[in-house]
N, C-alpha and C. Protein backbone atom coordinates (compact mmCIF):
# COMPACT_ATOMS: atom_id res chain seq x y z
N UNK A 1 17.30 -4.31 -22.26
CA UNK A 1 17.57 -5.09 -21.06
C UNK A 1 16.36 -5.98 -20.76
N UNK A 2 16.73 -7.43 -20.50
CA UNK A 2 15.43 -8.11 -19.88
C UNK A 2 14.94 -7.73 -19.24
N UNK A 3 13.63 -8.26 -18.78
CA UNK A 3 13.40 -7.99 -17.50
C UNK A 3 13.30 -8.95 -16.71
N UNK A 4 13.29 -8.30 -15.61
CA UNK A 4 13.39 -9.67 -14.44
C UNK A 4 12.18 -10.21 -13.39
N UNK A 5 11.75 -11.46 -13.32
CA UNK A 5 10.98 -11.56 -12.53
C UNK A 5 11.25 -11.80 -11.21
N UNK A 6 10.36 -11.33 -10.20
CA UNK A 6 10.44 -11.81 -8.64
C UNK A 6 9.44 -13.17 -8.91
N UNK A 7 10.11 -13.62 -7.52
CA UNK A 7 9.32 -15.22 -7.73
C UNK A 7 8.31 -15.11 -7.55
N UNK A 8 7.27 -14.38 -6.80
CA UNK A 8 5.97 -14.43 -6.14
C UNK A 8 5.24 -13.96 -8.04
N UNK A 9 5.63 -13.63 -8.85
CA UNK A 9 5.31 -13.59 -10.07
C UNK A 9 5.60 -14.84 -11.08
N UNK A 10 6.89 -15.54 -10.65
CA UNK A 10 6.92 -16.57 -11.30
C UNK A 10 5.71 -17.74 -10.67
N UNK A 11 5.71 -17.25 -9.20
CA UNK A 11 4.69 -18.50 -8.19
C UNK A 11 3.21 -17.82 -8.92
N UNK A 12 2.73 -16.99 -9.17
CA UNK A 12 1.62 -16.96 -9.40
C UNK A 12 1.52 -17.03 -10.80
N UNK A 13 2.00 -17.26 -11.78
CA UNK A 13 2.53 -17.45 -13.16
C UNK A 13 2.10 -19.42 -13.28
N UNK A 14 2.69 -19.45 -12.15
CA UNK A 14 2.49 -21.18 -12.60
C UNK A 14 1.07 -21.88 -11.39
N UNK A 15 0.63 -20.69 -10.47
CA UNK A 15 -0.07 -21.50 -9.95
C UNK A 15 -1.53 -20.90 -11.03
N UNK A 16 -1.58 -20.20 -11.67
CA UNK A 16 -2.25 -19.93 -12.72
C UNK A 16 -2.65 -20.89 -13.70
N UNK A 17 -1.17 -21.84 -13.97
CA UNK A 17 -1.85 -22.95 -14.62
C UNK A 17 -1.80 -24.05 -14.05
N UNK A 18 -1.71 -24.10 -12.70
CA UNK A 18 -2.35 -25.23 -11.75
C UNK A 18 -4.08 -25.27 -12.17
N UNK A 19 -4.39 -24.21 -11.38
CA UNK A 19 -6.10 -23.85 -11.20
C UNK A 19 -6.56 -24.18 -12.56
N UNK A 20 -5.83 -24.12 -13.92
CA UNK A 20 -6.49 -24.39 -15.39
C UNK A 20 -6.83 -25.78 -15.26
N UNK A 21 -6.26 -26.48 -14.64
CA UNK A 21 -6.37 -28.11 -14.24
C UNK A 21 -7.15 -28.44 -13.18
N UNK A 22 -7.19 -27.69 -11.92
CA UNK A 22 -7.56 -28.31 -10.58
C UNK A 22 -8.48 -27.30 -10.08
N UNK A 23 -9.73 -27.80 -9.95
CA UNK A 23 -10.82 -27.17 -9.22
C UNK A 23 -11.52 -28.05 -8.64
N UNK A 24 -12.37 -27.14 -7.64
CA UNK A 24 -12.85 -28.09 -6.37
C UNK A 24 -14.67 -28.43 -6.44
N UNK A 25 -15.31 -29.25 -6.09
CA UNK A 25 -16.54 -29.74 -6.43
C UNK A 25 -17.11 -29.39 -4.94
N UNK A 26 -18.73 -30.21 -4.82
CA UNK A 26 -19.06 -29.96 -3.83
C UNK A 26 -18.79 -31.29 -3.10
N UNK A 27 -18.46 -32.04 -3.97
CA UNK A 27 -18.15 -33.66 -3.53
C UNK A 27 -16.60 -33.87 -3.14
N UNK A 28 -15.52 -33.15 -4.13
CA UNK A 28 -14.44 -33.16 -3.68
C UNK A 28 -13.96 -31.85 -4.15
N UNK A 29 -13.41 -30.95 -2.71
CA UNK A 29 -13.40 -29.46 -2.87
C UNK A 29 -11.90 -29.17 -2.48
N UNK A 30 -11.39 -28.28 -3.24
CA UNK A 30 -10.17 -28.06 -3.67
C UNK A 30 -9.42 -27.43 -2.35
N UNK A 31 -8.17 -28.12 -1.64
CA UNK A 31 -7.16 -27.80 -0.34
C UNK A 31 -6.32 -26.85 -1.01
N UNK A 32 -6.51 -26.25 -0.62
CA UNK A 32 -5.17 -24.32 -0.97
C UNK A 32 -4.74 -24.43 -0.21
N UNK A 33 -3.11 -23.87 -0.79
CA UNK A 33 -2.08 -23.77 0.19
C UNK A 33 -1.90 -22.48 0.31
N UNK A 34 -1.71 -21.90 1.13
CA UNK A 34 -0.67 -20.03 0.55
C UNK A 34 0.18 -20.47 1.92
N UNK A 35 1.72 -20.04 1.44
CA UNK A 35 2.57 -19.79 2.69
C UNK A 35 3.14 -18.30 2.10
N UNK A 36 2.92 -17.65 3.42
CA UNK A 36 4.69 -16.21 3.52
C UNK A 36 5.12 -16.51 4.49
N UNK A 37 5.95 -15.60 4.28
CA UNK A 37 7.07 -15.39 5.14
C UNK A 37 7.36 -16.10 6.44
N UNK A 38 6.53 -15.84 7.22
CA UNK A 38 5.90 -16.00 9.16
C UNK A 38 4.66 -17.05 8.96
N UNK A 39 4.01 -17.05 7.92
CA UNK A 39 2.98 -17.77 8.51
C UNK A 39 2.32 -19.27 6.97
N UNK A 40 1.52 -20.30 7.44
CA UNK A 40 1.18 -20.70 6.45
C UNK A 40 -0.44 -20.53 6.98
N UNK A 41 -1.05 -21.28 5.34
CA UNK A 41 -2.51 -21.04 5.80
C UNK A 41 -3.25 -22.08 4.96
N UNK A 42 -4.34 -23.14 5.19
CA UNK A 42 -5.04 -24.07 4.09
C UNK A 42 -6.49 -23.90 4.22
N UNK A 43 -7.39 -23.93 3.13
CA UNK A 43 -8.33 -23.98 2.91
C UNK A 43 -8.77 -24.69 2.00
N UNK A 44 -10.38 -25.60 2.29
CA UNK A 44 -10.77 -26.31 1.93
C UNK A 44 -12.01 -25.34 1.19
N UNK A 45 -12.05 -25.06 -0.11
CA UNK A 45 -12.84 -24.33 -1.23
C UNK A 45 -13.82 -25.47 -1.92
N UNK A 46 -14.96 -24.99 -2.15
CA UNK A 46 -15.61 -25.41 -3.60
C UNK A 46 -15.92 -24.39 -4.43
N UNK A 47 -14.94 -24.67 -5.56
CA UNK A 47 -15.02 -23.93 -6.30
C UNK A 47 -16.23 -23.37 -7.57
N UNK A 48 -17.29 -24.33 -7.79
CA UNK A 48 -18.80 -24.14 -8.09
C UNK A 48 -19.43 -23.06 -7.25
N UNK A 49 -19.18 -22.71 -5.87
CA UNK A 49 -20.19 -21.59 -4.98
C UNK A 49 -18.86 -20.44 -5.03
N UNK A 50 -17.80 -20.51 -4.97
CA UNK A 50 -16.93 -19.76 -4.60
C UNK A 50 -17.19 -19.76 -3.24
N UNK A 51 -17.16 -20.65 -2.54
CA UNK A 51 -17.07 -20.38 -0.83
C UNK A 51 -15.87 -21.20 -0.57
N UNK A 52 -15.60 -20.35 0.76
CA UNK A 52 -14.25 -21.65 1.52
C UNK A 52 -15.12 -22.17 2.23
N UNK A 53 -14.79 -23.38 3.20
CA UNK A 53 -15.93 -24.70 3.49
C UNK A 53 -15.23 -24.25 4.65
N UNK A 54 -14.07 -24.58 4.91
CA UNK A 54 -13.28 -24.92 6.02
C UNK A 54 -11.58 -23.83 5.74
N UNK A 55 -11.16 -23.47 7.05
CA UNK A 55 -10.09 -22.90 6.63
C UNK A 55 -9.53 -22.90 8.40
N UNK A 56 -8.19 -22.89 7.92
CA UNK A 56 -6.56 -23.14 8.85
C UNK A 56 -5.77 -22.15 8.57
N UNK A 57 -5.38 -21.75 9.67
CA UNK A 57 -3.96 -20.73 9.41
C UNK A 57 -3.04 -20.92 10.95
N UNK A 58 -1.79 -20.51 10.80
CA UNK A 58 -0.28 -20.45 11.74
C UNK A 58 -1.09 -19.14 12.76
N UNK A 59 -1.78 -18.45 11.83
CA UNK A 59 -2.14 -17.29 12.94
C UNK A 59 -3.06 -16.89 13.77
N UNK A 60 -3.76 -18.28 13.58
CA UNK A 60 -4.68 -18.92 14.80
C UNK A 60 -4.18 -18.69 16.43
N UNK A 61 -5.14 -18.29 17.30
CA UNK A 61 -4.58 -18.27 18.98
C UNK A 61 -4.01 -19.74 19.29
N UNK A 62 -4.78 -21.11 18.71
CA UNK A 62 -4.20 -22.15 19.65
C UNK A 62 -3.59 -22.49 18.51
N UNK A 63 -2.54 -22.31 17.88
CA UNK A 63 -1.52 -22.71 17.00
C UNK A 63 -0.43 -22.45 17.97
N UNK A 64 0.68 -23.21 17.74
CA UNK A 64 1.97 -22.99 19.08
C UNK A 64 3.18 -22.55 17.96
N UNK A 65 2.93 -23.39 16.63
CA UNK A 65 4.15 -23.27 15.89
C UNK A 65 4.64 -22.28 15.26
N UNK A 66 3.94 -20.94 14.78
CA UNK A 66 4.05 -20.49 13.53
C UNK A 66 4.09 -21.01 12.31
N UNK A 67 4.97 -20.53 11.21
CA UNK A 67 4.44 -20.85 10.18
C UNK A 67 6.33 -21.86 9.93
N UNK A 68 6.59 -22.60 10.44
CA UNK A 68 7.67 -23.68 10.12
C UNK A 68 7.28 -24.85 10.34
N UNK A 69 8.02 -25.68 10.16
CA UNK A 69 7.70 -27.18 9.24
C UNK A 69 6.67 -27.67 10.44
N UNK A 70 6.80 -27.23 12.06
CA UNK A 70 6.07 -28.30 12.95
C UNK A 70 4.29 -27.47 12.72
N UNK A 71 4.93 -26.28 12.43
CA UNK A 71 3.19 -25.65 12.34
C UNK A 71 2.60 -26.04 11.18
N UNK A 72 3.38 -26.05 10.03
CA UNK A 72 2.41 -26.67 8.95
C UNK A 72 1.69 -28.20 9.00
N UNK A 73 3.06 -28.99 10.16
CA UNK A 73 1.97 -30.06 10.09
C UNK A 73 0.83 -29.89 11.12
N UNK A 74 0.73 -29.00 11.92
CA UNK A 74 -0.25 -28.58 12.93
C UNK A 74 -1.51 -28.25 11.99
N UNK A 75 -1.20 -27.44 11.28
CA UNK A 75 -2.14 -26.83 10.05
C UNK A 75 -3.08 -27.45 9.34
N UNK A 76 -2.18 -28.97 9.15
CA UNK A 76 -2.56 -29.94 7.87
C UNK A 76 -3.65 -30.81 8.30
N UNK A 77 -3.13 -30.94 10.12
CA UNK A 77 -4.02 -31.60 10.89
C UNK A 77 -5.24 -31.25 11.10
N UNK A 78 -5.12 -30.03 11.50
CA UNK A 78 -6.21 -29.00 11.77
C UNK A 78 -7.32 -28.90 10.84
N UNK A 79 -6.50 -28.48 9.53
CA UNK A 79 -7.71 -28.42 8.48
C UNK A 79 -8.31 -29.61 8.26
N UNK A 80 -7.50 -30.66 8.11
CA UNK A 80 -8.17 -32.16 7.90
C UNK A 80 -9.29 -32.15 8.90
N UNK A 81 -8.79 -31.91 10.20
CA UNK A 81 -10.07 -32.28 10.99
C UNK A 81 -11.39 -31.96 11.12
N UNK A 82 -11.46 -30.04 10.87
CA UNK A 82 -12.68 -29.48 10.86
C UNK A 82 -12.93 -29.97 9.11
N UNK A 83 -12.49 -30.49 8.16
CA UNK A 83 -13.14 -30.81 7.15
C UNK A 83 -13.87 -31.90 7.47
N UNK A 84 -13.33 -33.11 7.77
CA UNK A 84 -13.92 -34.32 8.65
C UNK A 84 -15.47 -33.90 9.12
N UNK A 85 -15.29 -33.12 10.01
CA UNK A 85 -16.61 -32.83 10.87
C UNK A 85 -17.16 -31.78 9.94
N UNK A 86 -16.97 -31.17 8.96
CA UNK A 86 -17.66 -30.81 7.54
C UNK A 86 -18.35 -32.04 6.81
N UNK A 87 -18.32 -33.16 7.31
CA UNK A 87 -18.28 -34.32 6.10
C UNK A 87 -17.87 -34.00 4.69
N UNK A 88 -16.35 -33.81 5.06
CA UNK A 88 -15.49 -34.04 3.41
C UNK A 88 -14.49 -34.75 3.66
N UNK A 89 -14.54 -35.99 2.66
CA UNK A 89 -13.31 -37.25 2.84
C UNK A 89 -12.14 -37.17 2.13
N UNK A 90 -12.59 -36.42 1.02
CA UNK A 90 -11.42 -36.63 -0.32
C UNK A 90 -11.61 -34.87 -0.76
N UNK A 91 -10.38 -34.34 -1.34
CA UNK A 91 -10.34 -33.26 -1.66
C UNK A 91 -8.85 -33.31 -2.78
N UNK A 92 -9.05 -32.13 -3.69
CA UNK A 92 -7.91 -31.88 -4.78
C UNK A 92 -6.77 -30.94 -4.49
N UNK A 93 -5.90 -31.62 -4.00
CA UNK A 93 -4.41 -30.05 -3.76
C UNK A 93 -4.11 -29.48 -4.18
N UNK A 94 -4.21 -28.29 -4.06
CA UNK A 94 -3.44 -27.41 -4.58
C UNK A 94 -2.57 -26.40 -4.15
N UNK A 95 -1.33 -26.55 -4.66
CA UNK A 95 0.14 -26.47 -4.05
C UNK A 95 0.40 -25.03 -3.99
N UNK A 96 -0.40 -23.98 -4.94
CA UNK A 96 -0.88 -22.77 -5.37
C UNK A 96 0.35 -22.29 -5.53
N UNK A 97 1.34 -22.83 -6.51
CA UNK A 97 2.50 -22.47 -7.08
C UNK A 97 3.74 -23.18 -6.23
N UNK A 98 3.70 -23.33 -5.34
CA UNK A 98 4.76 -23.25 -4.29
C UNK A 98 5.39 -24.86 -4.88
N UNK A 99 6.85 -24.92 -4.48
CA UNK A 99 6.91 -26.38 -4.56
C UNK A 99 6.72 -27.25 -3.63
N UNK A 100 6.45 -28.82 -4.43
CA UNK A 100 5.81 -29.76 -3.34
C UNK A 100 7.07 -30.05 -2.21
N UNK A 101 7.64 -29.17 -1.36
CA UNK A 101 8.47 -29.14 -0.13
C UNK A 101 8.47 -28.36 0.36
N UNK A 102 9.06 -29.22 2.29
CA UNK A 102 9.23 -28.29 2.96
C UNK A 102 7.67 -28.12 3.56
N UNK A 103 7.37 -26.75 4.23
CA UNK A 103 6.17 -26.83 4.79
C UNK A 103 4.82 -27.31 4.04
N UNK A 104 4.77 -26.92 2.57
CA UNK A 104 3.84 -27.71 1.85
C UNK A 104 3.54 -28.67 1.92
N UNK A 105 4.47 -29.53 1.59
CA UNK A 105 4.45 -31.26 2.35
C UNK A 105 4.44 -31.68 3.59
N UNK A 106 4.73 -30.61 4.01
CA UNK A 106 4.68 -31.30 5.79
C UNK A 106 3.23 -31.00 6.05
N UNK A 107 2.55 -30.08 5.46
CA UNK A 107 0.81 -29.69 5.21
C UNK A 107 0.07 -30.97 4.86
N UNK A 108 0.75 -31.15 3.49
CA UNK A 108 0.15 -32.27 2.86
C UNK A 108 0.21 -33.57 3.53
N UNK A 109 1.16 -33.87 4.40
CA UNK A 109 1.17 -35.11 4.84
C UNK A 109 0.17 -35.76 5.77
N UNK A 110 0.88 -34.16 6.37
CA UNK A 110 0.03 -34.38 8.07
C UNK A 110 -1.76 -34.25 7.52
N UNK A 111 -2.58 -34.07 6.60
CA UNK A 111 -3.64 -33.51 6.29
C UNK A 111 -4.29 -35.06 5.65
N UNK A 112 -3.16 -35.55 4.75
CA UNK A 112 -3.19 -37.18 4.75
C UNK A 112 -3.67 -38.01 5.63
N UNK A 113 -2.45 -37.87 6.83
CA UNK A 113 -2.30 -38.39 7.99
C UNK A 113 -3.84 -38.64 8.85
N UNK A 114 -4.07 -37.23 8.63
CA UNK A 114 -5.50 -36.97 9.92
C UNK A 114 -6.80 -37.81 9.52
N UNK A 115 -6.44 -38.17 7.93
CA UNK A 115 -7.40 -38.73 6.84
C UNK A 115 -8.27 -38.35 5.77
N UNK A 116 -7.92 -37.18 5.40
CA UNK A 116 -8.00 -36.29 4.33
C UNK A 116 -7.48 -37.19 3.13
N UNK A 117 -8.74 -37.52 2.08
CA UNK A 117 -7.58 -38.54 0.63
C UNK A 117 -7.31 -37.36 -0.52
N UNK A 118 -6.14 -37.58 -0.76
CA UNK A 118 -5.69 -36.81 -2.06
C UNK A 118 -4.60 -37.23 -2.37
C-alpha cells in the first residue's frame, strides 16, 4: 500500500527546496511566512547570523483581525513597518511552502504596499 502524505509534509517538502534557493543577507534579509490554522505570522531573518531582525504575528494584543485575509494584510503592514524603522528596504520572500494565495498574498501585498521591495 502507498503511503500517504499530509500536506504540512508535502508544505515542508517543497518549502525545503524554496530555502535551497532563497536566503536572507544582512543587506537584503529573507520575509517568512508561516500561517495555521487561527493565526498568521512574518519575519524578517538574516540568514548569515541566524537572527530574526524584525517579526509580526495575528497573535499580537493590538492586532484586531486574527489570522484571515484582513489580518494578514494588518501583518504585512506591520512587519513592513518595524523593518522600515530597522533600516531594511528590500528583502527576499519566502512563501515557506504555502501557495502564493489568499492570506499569503494579502501579506505580501500589503508588506509591498507599506514599502517593503520584493
Amino acid at each position: 500500500m502507498a503511503r500517504r502524505d499530509s500536506k504540512n509534509i508535502i508544505r515542508l517538502r517543497v518549502h525545503k527546496r524554496i530555502r535551497s534557493r532563497v536566503a536572507g543577507t544582512p543587506e537584503r534579509p529573507r520575509l517568512a511566512v508561516f500561517r495555521s490554522v487561527k493565526h498568521i505570522y512574518a519575519q524578517v531573518i538574516d540568514d548569515t547570523k541566524g537572527h530574526t531582525v524584525v517579526a509580526a504575528g495575528s497573535t499580537e494584543k493590538d492586532t484586531k483581525n486574527g489570522g484571515n485575509v484582513a489580518g494578514a494584510k494588518e501583518i504585512g503592514k506591520l512587519v513592513a513597518e518595524r523593518a522600515k524603522d530597522k533600516g531594511i528596504k528590500a528583502v527576499v520572500f519566502d512563501r515557506g511552502g504555502y501557495q502564493y494565495h489568499g492570506r499569503v498574498k494579502a501579506l505580501a501585498e500589503a508588506a509591498r504596499e507599506a514599502g517593503l521591495e520584493f
